[in-house]
Protein backbone atom coordinates (compact mmCIF):
# COMPACT_ATOMS: atom_id res chain seq x y z
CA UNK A 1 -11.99 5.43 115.73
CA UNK A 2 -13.09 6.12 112.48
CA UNK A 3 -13.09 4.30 108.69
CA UNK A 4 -13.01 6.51 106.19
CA UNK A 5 -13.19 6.02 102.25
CA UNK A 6 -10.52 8.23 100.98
CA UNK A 7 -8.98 8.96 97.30
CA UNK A 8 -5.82 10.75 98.80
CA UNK A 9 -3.00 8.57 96.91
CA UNK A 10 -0.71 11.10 98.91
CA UNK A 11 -1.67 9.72 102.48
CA UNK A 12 -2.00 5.93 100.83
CA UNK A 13 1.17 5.83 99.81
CA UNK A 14 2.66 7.40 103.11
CA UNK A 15 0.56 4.48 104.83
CA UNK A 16 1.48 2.13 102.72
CA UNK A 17 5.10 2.45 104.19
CA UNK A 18 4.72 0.12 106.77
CA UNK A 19 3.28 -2.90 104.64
CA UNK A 20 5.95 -2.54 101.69
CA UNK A 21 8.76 -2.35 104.52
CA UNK A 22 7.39 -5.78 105.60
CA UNK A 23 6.90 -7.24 101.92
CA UNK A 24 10.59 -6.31 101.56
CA UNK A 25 11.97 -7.77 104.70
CA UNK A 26 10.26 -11.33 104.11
CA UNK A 27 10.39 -11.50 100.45
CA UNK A 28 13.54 -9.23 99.57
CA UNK A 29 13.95 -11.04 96.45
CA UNK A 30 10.65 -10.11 95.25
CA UNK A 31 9.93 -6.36 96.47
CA UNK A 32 12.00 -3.36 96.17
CA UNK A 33 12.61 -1.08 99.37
CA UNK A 34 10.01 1.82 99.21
CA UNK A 35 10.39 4.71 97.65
CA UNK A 36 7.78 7.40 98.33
CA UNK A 37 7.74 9.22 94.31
CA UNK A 38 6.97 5.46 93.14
CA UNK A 39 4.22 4.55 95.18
CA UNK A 40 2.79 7.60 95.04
CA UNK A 41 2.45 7.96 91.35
CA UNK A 42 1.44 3.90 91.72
CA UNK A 43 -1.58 4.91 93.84
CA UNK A 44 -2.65 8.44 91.72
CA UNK A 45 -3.54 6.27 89.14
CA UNK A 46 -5.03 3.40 91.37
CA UNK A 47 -7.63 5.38 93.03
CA UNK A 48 -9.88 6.44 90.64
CA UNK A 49 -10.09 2.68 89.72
CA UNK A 50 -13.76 1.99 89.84
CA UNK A 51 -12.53 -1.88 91.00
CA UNK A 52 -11.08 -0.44 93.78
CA UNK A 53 -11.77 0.98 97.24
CA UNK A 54 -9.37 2.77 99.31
CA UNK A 55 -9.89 2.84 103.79
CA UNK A 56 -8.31 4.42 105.89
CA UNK A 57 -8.61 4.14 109.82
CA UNK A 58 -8.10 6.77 111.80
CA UNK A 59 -7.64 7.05 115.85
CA UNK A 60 -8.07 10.49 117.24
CA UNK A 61 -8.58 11.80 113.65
CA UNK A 62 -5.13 10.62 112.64
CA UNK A 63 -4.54 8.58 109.86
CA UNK A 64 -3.02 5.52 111.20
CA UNK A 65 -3.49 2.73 108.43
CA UNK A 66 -5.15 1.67 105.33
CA UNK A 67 -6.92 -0.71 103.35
CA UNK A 68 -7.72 -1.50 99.80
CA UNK A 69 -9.77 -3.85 98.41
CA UNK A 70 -10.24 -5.02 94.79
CA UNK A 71 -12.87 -6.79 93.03
């Protein structure tokens, strides 16, 4: 296992799937289903955010979830 500091909005927003799947099912009302071209072009611009680091864990060097935080 490995944590990795990464800028790759592609692989972000494919990771990001998951959690904006689960925002939608318990909130519906306030998140929109994913959409891959949106969240994409969301995280392009969010990662060279100097407030902003991007994680991602990988098992077996694959990419199997991320993290940001924001100060």
């Amino acid at each position: 296992m490995k944590i990795l500091k990464s800028n790759d909005y592609e692989l972000i927003a494919i990771l990001n799937k998951s959690v904006q799947d689960h925002h939608v099912q318990l909130y519906p009302q306030y998140f929109t289903p994913y959409n891959y071209e949106a969240v994409s072009k969301f995280f392009k611009n969010r990662v060279n955010d100097l407030n902003s680091t991007f994680l991602i864990l990988e098992v077996d060097q694959k990419p199997v979830c991320m993290y940001i935080r924001s100060v």
